[in-house]
PDB file of N, CA and C in Angstrom:
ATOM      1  N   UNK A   1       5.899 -13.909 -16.159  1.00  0.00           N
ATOM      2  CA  UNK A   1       5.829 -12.468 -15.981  1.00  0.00           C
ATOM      3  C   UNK A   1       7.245 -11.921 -15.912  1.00  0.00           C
ATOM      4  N   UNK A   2       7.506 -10.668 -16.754  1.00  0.00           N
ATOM      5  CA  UNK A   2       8.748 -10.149 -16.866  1.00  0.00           C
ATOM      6  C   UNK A   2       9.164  -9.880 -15.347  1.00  0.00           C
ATOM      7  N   UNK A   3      10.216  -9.251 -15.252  1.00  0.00           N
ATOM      8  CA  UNK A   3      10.543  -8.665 -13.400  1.00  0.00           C
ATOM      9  C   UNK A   3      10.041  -7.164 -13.626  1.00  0.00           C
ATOM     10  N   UNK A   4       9.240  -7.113 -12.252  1.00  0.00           N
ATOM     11  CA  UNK A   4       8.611  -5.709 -12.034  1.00  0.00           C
ATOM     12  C   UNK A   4       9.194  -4.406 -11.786  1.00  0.00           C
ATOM     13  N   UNK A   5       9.444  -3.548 -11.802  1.00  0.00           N
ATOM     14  CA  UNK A   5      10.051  -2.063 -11.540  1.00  0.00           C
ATOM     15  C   UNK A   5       9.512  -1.573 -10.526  1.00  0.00           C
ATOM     16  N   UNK A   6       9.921  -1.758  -9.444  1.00  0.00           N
ATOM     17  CA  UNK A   6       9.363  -1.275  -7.858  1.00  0.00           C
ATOM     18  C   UNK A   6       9.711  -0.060  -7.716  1.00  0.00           C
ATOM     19  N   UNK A   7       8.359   0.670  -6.997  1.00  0.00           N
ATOM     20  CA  UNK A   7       9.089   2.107  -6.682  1.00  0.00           C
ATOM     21  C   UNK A   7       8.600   2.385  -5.435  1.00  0.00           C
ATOM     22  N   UNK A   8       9.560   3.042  -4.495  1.00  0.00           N
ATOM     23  CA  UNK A   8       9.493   2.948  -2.818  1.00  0.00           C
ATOM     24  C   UNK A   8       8.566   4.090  -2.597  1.00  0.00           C
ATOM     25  N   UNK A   9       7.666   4.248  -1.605  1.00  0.00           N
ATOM     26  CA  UNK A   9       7.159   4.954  -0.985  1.00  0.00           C
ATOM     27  C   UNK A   9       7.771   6.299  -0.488  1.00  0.00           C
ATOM     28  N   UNK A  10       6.933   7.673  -1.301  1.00  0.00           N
ATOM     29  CA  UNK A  10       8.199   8.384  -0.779  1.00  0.00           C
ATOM     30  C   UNK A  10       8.119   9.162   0.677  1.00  0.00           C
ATOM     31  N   UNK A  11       6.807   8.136   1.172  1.00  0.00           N
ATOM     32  CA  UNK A  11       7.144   8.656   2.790  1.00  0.00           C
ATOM     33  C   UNK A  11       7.378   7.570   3.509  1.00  0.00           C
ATOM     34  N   UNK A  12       8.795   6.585   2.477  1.00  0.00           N
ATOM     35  CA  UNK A  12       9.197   5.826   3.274  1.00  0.00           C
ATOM     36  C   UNK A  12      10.810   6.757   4.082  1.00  0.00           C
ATOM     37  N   UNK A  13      11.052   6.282   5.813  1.00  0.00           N
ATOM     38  CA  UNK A  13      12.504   6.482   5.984  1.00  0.00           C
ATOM     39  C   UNK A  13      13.436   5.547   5.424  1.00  0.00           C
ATOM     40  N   UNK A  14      14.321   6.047   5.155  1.00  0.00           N
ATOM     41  CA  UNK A  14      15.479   5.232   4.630  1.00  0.00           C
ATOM     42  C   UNK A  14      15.702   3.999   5.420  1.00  0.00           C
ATOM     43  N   UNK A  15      15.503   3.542   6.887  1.00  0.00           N
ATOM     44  CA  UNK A  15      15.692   2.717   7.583  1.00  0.00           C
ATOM     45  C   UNK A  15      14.537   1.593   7.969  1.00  0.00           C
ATOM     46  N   UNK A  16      13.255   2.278   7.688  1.00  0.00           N
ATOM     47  CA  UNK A  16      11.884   1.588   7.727  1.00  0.00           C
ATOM     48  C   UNK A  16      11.156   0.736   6.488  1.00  0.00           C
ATOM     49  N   UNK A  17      10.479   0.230   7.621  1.00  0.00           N
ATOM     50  CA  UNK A  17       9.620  -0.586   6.890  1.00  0.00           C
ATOM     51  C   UNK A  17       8.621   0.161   5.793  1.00  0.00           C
ATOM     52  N   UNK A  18       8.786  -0.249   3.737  1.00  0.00           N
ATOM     53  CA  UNK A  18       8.344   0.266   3.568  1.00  0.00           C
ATOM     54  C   UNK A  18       7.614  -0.551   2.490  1.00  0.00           C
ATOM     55  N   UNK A  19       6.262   0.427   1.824  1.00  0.00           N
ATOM     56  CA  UNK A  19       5.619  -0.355   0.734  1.00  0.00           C
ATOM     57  C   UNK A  19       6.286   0.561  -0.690  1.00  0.00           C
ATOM     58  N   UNK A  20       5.839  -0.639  -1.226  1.00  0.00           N
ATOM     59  CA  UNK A  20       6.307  -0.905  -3.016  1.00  0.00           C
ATOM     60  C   UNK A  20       5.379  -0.838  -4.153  1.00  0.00           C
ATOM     61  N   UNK A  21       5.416  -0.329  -4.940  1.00  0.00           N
ATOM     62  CA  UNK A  21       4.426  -0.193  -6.091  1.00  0.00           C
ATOM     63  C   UNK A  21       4.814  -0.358  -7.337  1.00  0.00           C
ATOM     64  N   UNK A  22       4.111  -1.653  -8.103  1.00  0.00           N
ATOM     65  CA  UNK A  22       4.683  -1.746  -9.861  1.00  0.00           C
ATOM     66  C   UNK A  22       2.938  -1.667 -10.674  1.00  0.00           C
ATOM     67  N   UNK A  23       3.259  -0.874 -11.599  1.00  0.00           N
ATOM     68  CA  UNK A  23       2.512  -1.360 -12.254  1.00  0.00           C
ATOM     69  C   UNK A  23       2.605  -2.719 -13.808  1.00  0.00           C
ATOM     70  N   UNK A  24       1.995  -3.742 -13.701  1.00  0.00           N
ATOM     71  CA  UNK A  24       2.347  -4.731 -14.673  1.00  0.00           C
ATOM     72  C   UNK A  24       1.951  -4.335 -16.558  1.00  0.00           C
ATOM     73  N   UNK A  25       2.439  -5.229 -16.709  1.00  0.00           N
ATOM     74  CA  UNK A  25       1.856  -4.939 -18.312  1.00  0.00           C
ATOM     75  C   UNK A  25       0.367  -5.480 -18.436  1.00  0.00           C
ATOM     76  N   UNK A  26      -0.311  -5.363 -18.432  1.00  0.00           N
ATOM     77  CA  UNK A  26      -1.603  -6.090 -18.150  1.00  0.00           C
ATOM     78  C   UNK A  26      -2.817  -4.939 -17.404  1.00  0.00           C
ATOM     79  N   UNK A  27      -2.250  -3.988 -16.537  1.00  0.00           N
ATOM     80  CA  UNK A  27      -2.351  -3.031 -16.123  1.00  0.00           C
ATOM     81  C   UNK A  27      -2.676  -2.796 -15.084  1.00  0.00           C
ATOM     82  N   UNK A  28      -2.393  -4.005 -14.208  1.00  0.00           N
ATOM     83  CA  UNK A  28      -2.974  -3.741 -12.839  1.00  0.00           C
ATOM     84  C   UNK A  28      -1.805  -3.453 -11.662  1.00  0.00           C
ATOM     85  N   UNK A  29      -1.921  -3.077 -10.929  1.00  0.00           N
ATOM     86  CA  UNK A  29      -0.943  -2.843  -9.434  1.00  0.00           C
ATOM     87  C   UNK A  29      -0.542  -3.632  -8.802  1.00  0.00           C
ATOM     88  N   UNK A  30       0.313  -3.644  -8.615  1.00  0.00           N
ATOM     89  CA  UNK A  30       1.324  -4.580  -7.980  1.00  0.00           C
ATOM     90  C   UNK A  30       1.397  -3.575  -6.026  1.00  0.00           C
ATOM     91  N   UNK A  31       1.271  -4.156  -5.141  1.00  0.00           N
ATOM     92  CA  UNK A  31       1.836  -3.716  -3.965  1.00  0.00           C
ATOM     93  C   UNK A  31       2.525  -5.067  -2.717  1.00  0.00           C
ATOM     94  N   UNK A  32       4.110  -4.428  -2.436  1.00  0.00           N
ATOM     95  CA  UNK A  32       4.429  -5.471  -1.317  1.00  0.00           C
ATOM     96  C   UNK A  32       5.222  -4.195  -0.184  1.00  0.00           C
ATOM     97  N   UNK A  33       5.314  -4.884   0.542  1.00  0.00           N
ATOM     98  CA  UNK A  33       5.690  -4.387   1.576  1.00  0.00           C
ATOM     99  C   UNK A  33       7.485  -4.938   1.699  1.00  0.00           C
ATOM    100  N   UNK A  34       8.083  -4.135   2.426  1.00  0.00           N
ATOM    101  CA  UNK A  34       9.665  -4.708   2.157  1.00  0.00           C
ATOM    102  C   UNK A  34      10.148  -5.510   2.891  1.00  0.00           C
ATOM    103  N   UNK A  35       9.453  -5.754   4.286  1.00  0.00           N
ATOM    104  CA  UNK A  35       9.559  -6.946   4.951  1.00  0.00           C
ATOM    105  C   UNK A  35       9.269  -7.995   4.702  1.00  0.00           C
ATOM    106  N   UNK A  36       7.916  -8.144   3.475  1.00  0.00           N
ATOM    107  CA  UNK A  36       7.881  -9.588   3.324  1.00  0.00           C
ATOM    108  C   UNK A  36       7.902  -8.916   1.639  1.00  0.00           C
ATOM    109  N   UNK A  37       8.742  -9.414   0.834  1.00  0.00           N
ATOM    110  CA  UNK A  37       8.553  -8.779  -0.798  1.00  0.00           C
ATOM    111  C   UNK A  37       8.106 -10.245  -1.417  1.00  0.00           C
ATOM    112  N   UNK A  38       8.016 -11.148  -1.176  1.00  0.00           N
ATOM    113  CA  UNK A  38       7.272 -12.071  -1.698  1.00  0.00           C
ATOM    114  C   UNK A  38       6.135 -12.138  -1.772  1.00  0.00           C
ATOM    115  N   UNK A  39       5.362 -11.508  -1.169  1.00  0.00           N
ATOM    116  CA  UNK A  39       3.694 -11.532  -0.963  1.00  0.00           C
ATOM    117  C   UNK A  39       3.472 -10.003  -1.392  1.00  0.00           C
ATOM    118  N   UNK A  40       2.807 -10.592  -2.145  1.00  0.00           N
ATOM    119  CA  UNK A  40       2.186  -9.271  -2.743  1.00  0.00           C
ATOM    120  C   UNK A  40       0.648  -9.330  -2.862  1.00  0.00           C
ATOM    121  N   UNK A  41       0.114  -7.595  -2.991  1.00  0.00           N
ATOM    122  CA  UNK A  41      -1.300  -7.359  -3.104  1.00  0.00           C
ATOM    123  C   UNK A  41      -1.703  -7.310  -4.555  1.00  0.00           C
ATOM    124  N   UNK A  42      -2.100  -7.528  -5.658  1.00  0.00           N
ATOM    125  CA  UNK A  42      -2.881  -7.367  -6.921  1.00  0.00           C
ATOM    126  C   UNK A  42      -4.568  -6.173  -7.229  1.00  0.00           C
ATOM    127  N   UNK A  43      -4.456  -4.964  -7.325  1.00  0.00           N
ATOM    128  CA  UNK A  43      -5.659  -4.463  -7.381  1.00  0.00           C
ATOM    129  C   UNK A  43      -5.739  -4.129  -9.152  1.00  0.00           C
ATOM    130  N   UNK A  44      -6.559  -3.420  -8.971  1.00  0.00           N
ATOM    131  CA  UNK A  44      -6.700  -2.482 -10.473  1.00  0.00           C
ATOM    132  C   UNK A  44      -6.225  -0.706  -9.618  1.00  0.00           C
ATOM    133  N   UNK A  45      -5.933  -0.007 -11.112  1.00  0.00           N
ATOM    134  CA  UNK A  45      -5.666   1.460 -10.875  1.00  0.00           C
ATOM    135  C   UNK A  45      -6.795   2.142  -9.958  1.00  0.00           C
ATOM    136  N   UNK A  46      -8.143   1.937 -10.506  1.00  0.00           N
ATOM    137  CA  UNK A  46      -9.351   2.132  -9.999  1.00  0.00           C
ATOM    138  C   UNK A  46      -9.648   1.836  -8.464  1.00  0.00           C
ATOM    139  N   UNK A  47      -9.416   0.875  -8.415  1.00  0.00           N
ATOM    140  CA  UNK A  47      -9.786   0.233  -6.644  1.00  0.00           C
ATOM    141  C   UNK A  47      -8.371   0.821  -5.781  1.00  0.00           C
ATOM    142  N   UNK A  48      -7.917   1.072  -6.479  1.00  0.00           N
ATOM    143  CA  UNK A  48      -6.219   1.981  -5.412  1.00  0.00           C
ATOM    144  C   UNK A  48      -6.551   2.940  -5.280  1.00  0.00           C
ATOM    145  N   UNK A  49      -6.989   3.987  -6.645  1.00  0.00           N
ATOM    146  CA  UNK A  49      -7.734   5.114  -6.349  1.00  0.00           C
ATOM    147  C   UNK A  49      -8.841   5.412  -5.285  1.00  0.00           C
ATOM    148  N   UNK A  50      -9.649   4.628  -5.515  1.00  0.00           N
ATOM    149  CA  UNK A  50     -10.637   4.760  -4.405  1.00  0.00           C
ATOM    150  C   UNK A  50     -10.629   4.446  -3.145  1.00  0.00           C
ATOM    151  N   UNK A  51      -9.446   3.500  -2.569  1.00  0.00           N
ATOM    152  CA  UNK A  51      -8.668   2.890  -1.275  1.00  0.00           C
ATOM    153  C   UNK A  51      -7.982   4.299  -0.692  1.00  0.00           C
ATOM    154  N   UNK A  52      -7.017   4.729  -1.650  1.00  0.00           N
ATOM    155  CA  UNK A  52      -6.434   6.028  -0.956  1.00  0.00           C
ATOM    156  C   UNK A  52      -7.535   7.308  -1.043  1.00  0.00           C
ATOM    157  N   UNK A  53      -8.714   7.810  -1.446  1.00  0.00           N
ATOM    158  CA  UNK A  53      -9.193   8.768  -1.675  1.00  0.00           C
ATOM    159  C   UNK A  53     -10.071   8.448  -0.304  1.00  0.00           C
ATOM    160  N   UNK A  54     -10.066   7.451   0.287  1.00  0.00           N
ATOM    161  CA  UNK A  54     -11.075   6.754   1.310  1.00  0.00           C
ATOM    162  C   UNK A  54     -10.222   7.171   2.366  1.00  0.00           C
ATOM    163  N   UNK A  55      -9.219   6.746   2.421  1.00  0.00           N
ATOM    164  CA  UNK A  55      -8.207   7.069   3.512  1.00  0.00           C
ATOM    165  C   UNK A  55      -7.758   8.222   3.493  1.00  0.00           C
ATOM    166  N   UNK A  56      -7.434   9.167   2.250  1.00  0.00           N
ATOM    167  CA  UNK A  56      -7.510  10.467   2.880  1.00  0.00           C
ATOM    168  C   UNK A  56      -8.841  11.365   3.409  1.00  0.00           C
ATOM    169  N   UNK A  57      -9.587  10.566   3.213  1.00  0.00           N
ATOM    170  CA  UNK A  57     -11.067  11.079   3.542  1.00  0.00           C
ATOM    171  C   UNK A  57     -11.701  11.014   4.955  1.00  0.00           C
ATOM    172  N   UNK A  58     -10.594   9.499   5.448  1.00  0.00           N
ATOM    173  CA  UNK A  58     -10.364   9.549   6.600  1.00  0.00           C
ATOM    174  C   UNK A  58     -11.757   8.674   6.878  1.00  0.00           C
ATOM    175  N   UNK A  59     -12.159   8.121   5.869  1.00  0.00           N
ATOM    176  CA  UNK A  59     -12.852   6.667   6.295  1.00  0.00           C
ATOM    177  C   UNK A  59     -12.882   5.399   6.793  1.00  0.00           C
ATOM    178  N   UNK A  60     -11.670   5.208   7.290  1.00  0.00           N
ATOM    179  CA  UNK A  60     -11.116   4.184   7.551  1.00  0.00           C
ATOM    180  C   UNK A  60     -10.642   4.113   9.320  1.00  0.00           C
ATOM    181  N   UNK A  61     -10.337   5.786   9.324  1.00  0.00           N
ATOM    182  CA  UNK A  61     -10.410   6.262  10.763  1.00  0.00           C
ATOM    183  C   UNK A  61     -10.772   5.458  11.761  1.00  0.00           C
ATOM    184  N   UNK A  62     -12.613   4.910  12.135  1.00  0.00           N
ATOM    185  CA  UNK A  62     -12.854   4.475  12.626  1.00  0.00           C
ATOM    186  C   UNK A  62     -12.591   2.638  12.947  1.00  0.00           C
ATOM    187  N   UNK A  63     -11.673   2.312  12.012  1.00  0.00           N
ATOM    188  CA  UNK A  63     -11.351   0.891  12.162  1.00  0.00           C
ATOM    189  C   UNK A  63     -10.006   1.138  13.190  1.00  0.00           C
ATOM    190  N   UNK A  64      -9.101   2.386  13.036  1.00  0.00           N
ATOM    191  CA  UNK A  64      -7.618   2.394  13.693  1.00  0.00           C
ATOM    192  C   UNK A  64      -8.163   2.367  15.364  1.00  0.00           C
ATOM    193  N   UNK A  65      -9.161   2.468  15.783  1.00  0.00           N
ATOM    194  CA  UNK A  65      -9.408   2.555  17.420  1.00  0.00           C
ATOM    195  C   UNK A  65      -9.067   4.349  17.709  1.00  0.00           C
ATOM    196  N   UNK A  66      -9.015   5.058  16.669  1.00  0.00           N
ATOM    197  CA  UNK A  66      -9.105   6.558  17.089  1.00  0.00           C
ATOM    198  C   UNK A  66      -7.611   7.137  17.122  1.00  0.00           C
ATOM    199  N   UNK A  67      -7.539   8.000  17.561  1.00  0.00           N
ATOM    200  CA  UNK A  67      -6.051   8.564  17.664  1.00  0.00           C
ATOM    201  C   UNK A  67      -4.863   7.443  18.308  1.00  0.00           C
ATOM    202  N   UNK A  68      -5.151   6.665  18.666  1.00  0.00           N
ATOM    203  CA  UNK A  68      -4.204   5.834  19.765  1.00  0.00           C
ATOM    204  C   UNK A  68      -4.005   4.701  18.764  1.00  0.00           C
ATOM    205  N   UNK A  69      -4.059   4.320  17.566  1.00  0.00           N
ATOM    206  CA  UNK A  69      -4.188   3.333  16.559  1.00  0.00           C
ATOM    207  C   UNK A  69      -5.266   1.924  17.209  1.00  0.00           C
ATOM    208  N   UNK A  70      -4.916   0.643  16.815  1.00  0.00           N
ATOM    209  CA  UNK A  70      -6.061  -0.295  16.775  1.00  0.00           C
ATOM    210  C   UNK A  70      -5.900  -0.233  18.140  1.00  0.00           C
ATOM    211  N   UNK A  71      -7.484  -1.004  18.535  1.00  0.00           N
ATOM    212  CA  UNK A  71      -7.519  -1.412  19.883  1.00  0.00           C
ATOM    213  C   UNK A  71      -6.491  -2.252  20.422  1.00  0.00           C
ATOM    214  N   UNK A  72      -6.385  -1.779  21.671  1.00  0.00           N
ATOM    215  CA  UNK A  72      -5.359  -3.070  22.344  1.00  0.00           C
ATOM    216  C   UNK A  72      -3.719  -2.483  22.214  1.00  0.00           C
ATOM    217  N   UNK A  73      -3.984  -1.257  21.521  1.00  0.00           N
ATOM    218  CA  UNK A  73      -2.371  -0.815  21.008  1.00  0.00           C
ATOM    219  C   UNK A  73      -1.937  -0.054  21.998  1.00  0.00           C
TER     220      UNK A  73
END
């Protein structure tokens, strides 16, 4: 596989921890995070779409433990 073209999150801070996005030739998504850039996630365009349209929908809400993030936090 050629080397990927990462592009930063643009509600990453300049100093934080942030995620990464390529898309491959093949056509699927590439996502890592910048703390660990070796491990990466693999989806399709489709299943990202529907991951973030979920989360702005605010479906996911109920897994964070509510306003206070996960339990135990």
């Amino acid at each position: 596989m050629s080397a990927l073209k990462w592009q930063k999150s643009s509600f990453c801070p300049e100093s934080a921890n942030c995620v990464h996005i390529s898309r491959t030739s093949d056509g699927t998504v590439r996502l890592r995070e910048s703390d660990d850039p070796d491990v990466t996630v693999r989806t399709t365009p489709a299943a990202l779409r529907a991951f973030l349209h979920g989360v702005r929908a605010g479906a996911l809400d109920h897994l964070a433990g509510g306003p206070g993030g996960a339990p135990g936090m």
